[in-house]
N, C-alpha and C. Protein backbone atom coordinates (compact mmCIF):
# COMPACT_ATOMS: atom_id res chain seq x y z
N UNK A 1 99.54 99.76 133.15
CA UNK A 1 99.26 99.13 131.87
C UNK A 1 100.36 99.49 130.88
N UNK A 2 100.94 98.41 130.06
CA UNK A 2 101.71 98.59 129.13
C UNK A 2 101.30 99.05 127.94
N UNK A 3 100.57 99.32 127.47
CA UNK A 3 100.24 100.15 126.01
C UNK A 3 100.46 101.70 126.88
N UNK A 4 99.48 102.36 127.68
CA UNK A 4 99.93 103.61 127.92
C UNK A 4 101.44 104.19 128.35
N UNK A 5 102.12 103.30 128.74
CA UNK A 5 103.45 103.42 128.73
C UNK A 5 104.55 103.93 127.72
N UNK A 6 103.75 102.82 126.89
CA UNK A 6 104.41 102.88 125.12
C UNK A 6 104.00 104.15 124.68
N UNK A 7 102.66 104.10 124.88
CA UNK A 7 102.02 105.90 124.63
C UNK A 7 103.18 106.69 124.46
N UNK A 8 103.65 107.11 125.66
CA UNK A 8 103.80 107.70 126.51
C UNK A 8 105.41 107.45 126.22
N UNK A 9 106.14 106.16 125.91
CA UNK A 9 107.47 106.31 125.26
C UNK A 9 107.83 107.20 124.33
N UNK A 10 106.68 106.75 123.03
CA UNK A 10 106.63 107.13 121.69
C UNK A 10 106.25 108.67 121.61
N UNK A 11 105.94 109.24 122.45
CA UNK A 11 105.78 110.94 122.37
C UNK A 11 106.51 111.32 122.82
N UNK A 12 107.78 110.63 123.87
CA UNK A 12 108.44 111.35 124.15
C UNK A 12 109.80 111.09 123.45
N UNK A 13 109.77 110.14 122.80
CA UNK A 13 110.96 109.99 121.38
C UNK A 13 110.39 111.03 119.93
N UNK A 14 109.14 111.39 120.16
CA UNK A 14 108.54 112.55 118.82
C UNK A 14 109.24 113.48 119.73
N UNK A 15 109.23 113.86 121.07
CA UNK A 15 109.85 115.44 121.34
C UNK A 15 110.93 115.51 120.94
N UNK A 16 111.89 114.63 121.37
CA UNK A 16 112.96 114.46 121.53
C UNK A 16 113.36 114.46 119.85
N UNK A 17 112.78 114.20 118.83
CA UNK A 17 113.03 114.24 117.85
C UNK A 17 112.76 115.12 117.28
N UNK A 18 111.99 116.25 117.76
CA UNK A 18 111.38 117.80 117.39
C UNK A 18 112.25 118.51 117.44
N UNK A 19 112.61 118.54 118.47
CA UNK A 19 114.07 119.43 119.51
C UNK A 19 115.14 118.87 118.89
N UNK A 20 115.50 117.91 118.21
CA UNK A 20 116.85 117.85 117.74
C UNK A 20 116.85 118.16 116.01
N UNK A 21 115.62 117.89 115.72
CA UNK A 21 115.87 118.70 114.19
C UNK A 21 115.35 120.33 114.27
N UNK A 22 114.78 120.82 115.04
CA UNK A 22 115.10 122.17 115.49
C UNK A 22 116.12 122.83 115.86
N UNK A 23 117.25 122.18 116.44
CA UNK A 23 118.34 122.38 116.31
C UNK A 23 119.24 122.09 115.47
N UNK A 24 118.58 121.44 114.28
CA UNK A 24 119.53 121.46 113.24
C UNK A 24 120.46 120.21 113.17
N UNK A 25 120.01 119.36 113.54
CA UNK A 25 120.89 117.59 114.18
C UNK A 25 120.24 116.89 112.87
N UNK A 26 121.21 115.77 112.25
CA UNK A 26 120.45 115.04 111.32
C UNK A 26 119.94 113.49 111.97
N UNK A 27 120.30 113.78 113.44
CA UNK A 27 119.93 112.11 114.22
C UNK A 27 120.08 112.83 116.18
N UNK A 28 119.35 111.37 116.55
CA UNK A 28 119.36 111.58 117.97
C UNK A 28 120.81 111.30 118.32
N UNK A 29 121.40 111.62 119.65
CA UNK A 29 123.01 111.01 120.07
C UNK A 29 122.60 109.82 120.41
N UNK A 30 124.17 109.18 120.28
CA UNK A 30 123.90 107.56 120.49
C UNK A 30 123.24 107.49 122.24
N UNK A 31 123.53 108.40 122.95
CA UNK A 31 122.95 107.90 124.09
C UNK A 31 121.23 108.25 124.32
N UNK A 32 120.78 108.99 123.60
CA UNK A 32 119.65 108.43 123.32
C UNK A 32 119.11 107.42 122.79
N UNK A 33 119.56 107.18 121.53
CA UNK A 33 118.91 106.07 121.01
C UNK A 33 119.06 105.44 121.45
N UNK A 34 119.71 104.87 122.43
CA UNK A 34 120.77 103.26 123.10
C UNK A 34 119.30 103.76 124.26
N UNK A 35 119.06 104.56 125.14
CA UNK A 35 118.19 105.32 126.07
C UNK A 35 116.44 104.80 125.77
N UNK A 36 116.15 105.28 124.22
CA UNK A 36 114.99 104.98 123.92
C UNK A 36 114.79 103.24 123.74
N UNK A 37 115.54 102.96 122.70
CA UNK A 37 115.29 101.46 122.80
C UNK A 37 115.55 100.81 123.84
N UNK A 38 116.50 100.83 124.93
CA UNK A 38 115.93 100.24 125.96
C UNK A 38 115.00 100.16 127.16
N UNK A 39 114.32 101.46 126.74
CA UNK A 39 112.90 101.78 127.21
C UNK A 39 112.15 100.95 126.88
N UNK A 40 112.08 100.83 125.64
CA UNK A 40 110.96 100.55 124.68
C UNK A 40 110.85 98.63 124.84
N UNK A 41 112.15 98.68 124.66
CA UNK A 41 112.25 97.01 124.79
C UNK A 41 111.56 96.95 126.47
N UNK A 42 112.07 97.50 127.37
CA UNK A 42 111.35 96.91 128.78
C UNK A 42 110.09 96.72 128.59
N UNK A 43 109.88 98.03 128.31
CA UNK A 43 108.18 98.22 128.44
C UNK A 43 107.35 96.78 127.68
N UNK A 44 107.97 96.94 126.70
CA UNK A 44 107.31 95.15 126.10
C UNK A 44 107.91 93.89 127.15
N UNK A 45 108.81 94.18 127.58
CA UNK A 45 108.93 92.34 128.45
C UNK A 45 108.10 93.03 129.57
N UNK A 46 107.59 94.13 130.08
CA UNK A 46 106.44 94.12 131.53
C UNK A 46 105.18 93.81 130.61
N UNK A 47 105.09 94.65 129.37
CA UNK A 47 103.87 94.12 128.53
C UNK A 47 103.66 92.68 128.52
N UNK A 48 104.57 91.99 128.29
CA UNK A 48 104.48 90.19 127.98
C UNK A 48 103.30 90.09 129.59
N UNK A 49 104.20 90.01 130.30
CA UNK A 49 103.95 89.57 131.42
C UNK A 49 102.75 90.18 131.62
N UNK A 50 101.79 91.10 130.85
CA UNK A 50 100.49 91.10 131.27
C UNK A 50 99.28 91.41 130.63
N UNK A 51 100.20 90.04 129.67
CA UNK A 51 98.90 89.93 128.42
C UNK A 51 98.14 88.70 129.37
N UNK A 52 97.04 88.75 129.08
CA UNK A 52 95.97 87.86 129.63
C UNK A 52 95.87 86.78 128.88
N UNK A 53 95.82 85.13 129.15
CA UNK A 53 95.68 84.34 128.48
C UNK A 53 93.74 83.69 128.15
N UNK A 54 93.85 83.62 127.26
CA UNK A 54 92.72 83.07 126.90
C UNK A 54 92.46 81.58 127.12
N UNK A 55 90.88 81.18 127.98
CA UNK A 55 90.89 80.21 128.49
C UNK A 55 90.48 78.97 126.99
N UNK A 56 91.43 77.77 127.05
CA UNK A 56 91.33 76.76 125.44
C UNK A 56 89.44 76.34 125.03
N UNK A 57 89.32 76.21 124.22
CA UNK A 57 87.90 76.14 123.71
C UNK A 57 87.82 74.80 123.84
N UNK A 58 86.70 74.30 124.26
CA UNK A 58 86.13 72.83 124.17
C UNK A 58 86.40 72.01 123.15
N UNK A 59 86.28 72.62 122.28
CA UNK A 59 85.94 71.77 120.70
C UNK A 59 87.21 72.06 119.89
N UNK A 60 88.14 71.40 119.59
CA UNK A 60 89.28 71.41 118.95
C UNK A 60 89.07 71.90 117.62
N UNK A 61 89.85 72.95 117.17
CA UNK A 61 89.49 73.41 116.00
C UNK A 61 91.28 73.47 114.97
N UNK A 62 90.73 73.92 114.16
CA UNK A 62 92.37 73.65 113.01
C UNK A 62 93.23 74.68 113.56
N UNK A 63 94.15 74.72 113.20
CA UNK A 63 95.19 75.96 113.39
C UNK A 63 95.17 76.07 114.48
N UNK A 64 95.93 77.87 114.54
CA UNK A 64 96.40 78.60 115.60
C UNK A 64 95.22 78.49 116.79
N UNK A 65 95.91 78.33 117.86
CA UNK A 65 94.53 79.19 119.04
C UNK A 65 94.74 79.95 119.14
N UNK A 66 93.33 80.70 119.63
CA UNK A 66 92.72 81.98 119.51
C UNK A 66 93.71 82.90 120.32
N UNK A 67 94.21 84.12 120.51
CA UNK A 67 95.27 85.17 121.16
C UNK A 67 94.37 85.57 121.70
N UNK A 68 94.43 86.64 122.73
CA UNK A 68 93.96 88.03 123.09
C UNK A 68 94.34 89.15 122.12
N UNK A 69 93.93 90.19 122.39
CA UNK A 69 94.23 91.11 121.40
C UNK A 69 95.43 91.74 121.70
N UNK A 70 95.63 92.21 122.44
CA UNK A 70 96.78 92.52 123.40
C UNK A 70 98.06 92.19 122.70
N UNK A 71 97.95 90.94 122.77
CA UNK A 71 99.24 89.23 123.00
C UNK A 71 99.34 90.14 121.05
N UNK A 72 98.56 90.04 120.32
CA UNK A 72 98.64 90.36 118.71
C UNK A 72 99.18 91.72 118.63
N UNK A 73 98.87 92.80 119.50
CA UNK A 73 99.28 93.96 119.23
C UNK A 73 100.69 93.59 119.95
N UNK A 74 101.35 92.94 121.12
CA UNK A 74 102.37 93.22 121.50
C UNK A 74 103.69 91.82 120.87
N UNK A 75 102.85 91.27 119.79
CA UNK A 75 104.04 90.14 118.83
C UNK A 75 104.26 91.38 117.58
N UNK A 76 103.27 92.18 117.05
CA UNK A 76 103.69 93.01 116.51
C UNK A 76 104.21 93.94 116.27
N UNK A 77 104.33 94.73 117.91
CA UNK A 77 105.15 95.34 117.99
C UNK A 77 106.67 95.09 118.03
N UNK A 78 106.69 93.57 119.11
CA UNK A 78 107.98 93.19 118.97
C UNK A 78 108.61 92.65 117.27
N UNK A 79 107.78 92.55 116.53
CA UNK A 79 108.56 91.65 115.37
C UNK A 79 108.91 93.46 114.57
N UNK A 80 108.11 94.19 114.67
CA UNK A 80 108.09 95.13 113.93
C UNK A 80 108.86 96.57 114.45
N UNK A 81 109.82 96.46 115.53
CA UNK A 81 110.01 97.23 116.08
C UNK A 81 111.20 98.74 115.28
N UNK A 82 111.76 97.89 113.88
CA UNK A 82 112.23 99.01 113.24
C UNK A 82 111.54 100.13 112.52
N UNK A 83 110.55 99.57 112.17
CA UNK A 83 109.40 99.98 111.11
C UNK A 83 108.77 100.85 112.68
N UNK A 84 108.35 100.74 113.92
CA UNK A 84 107.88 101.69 115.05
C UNK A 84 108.59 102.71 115.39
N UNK A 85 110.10 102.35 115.48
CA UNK A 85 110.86 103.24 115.45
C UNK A 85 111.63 103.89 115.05
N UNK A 86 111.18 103.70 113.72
CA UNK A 86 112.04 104.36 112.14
C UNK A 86 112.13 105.76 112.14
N UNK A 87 110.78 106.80 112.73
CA UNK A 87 111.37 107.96 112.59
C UNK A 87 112.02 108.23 113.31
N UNK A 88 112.56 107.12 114.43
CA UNK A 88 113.48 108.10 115.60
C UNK A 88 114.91 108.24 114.83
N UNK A 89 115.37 107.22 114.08
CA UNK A 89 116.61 107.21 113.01
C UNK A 89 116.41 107.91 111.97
N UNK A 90 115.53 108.34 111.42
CA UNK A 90 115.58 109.07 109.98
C UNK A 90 114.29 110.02 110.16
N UNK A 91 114.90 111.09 110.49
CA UNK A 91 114.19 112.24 110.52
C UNK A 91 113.18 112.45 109.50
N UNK A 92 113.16 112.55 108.59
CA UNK A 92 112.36 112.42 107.19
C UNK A 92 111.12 111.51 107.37
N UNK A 93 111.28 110.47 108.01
CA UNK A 93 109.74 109.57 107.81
C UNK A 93 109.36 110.28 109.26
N UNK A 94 107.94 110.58 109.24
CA UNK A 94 106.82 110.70 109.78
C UNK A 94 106.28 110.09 110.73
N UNK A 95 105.87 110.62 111.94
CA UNK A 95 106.02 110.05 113.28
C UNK A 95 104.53 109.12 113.43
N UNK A 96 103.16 109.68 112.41
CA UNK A 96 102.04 109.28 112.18
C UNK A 96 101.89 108.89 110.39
N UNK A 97 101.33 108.67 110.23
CA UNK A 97 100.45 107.86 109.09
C UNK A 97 99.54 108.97 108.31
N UNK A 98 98.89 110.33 108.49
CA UNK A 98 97.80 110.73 108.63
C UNK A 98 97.77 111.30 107.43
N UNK A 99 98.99 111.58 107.15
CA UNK A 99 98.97 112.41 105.07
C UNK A 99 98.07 110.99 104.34
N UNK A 100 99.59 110.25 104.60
CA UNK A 100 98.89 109.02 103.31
C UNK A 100 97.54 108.54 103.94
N UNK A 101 96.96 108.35 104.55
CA UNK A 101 95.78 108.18 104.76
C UNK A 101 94.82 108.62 104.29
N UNK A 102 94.93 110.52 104.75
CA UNK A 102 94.09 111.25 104.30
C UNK A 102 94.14 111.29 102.47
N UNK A 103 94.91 110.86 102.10
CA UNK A 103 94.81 110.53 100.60
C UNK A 103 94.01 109.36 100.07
N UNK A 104 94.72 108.31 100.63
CA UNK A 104 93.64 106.77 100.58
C UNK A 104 92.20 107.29 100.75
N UNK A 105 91.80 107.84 101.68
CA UNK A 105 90.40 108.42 102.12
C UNK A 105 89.51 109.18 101.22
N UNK A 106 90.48 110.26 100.71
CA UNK A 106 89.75 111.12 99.42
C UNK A 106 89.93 110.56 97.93
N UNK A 107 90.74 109.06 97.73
CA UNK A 107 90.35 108.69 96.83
C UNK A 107 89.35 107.61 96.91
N UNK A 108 89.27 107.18 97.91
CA UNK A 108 88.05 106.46 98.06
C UNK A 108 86.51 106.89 98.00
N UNK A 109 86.97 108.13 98.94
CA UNK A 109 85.49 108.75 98.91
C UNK A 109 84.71 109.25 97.48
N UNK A 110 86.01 109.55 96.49
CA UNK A 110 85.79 109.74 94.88
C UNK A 110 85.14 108.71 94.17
N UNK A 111 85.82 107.22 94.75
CA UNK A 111 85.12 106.23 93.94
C UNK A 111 83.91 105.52 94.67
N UNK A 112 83.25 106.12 95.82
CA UNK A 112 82.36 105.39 96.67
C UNK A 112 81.19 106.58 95.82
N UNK A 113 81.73 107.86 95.33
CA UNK A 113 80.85 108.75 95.31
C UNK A 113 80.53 108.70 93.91
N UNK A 114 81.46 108.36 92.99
CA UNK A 114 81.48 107.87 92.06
C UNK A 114 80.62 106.35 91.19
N UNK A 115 80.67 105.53 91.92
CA UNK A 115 79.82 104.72 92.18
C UNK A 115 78.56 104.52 92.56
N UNK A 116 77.85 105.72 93.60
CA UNK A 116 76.89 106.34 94.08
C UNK A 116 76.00 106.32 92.76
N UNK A 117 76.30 107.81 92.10
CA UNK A 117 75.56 108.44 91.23
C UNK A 117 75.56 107.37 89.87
N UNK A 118 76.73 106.25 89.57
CA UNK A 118 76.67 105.48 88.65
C UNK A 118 75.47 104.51 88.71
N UNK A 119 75.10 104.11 90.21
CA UNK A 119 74.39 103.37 90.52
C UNK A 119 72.39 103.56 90.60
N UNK A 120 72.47 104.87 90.61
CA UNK A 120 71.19 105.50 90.47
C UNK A 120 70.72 105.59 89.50
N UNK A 121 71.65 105.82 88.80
CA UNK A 121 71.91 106.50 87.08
C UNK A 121 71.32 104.42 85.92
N UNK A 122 71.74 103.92 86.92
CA UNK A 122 71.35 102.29 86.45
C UNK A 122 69.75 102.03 86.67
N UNK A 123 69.41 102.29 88.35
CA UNK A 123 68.15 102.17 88.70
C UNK A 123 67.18 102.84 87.77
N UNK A 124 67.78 103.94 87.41
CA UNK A 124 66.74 104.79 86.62
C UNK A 124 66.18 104.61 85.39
N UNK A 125 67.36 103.91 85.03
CA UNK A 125 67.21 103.24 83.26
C UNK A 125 66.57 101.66 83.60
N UNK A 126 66.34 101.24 84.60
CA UNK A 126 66.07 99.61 84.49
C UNK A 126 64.45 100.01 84.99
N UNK A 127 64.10 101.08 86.00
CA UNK A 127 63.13 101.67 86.37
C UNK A 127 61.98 102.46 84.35
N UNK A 128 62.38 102.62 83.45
CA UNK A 128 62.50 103.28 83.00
C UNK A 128 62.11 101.95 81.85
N UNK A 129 62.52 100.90 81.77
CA UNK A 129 62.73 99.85 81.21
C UNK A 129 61.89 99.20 81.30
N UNK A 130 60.94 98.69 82.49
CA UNK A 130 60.59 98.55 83.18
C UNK A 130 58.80 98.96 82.56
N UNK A 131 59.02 99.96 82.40
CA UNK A 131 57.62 100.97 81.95
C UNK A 131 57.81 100.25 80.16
N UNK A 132 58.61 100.63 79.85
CA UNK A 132 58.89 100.43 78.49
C UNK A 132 58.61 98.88 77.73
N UNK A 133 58.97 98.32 78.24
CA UNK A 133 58.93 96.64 77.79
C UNK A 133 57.32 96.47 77.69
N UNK A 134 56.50 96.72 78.54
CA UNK A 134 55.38 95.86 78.35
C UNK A 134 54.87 96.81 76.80
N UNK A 135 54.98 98.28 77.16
CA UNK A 135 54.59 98.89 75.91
C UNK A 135 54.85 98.26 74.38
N UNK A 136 56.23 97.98 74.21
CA UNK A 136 56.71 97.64 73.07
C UNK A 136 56.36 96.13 73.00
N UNK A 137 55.94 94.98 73.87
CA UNK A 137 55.63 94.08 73.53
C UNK A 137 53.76 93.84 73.71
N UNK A 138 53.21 94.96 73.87
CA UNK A 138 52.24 95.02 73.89
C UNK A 138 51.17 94.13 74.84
N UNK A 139 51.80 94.76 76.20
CA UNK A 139 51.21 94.06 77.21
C UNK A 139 51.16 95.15 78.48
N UNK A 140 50.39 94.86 79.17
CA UNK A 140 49.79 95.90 79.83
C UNK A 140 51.21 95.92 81.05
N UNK A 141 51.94 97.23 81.46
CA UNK A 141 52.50 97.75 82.55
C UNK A 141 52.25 96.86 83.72
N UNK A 142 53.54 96.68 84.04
CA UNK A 142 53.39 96.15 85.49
C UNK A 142 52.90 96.96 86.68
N UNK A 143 51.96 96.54 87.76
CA UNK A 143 51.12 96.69 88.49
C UNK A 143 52.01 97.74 89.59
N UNK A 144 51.96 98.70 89.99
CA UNK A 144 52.39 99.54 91.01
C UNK A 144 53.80 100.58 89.81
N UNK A 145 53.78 100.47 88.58
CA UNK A 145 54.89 100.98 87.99
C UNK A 145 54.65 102.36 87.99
N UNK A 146 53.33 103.23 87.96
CA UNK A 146 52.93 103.92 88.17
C UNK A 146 53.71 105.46 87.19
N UNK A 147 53.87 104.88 86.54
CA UNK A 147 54.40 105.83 85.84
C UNK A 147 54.43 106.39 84.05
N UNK A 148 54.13 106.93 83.30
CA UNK A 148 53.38 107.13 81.87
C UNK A 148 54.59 106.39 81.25
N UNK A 149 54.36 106.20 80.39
CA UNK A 149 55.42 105.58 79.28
C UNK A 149 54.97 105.81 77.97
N UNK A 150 55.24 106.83 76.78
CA UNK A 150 54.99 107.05 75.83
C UNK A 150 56.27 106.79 74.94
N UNK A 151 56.11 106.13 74.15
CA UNK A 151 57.24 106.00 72.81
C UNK A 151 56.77 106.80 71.47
């Protein structure tokens, strides 16, 4: 299978990139890089060759037909292949994603949590409101409100 391959490219262009800024190198030698990318490129033309095609749908529909998933992960790799293998040229960018992520994540979780307690904090006053209205218009509490309401 061609994705575990790629796996399996791409960790061994992170070693190879460990070991040379451990030694103090500001890049791989050209015969690596010339080495890795034409790894990398094979491995996608055996990939082509075994993406699975999807059988055409009965009913004609607009646009694109439908891909496999595969066929989408391996046009993207090919269109995107500087941006995959950017840290092997510039030591400085990051072989994973997982900082900026873990940032996206804890500011989200701020405004999901944030939102949380804003949202209770609403129920409680409309809950609360709720009791209140019939009082001030002088009509008897709605049925199951179950709760005192003194002004």
């Amino acid at each position: 299978m061609w994705p575990t391959k790629l796996i399996q490219c791409l960790l061994d262009i992170k070693i190879a990139v460990a070991e040379a800024a451990n030694e103090g190198l500001s890049s791989l030698s050209e015969e690596q890089l010339n080495q890795f990318n034409e790894q990398y490129d094979e491995i996608l033309a055996q990939g082509k060759a075994e993406i699975p095609i999807l059988p055409a749908t009965k009913i004609k529909k607009r646009g694109k037909p439908k891909r496999h998933k595969s066929h989408n992960l391996h046009a993207r790799l090919v269109d995107h292949k500087a941006e995959v293998l950017g840290f092997m040229n510039d030591f400085f960018l990051p072989f994973d994603n997982n900082l900026a992520e873990r940032d996206i994540r804890m500011a989200k979780l701020k405004r999901i949590c944030s939102l949380y307690w804003h949202l209770r904090f609403i129920r409680y006053l409309n809950s609360r409101m709720a009791c209140i209205r019939p009082v001030v218009w002088h009509q008897e509490p709605k049925q199951g409100c179950g709760k005192t309401c003194e002004l």
